[in-house]
Protein backbone atom coordinates (compact mmCIF):
# COMPACT_ATOMS: atom_id res chain seq x y z
CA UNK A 1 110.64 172.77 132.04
CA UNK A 2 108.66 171.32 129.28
CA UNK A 3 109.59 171.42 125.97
CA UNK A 4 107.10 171.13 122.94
CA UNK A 5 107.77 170.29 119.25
CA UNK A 6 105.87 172.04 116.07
CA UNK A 7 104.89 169.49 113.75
CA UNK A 8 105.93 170.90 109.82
CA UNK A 9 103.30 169.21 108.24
CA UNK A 10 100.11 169.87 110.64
CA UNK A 11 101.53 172.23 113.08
CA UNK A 12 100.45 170.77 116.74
CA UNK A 13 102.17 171.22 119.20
CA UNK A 14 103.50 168.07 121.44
CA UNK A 15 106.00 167.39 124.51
CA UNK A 16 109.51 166.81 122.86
CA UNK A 17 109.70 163.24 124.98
CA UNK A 18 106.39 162.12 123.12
CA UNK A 19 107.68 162.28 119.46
CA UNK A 20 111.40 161.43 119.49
CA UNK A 21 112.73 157.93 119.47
CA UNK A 22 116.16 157.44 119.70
CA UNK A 23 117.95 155.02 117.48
CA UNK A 24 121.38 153.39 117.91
CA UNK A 25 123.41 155.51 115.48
CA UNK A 26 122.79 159.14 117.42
CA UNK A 27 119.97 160.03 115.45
CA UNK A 28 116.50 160.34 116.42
CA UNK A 29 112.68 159.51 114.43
CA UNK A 30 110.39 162.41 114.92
CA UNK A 31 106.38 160.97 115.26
CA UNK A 32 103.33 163.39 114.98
CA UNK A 33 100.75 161.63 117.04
CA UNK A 34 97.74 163.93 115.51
CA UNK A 35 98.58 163.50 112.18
CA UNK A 36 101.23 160.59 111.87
CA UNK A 37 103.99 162.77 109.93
CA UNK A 38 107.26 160.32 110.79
CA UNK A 39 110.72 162.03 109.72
CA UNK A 40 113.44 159.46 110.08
CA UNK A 41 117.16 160.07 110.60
CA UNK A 42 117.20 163.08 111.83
CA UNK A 43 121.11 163.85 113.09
CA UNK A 44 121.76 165.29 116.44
CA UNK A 45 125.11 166.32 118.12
CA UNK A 46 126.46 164.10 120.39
CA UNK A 47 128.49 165.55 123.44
């Protein structure tokens, strides 16, 4: 099952594996790759 990410700023839609990066303290950087939008630190849950 895919699952696809809106971008806010210019709403394309891309696989959620293509425009999260994980970083070290549980939080993830979301990357448009159509428009470049980057939206750092965004916290997740973790269990």
């Amino acid at each position: 099952m895919d699952i696809f990410v809106t971008c806010p700023k210019c709403t394309n839609q891309h696989q959620i594996t293509a425009v999260l990066t994980a970083q070290s303290n549980q939080n993830v950087i979301y990357t448009c790759p159509t428009c470049q939008y980057e939206q750092k630190n965004i916290e997740t849950k973790k269990g």
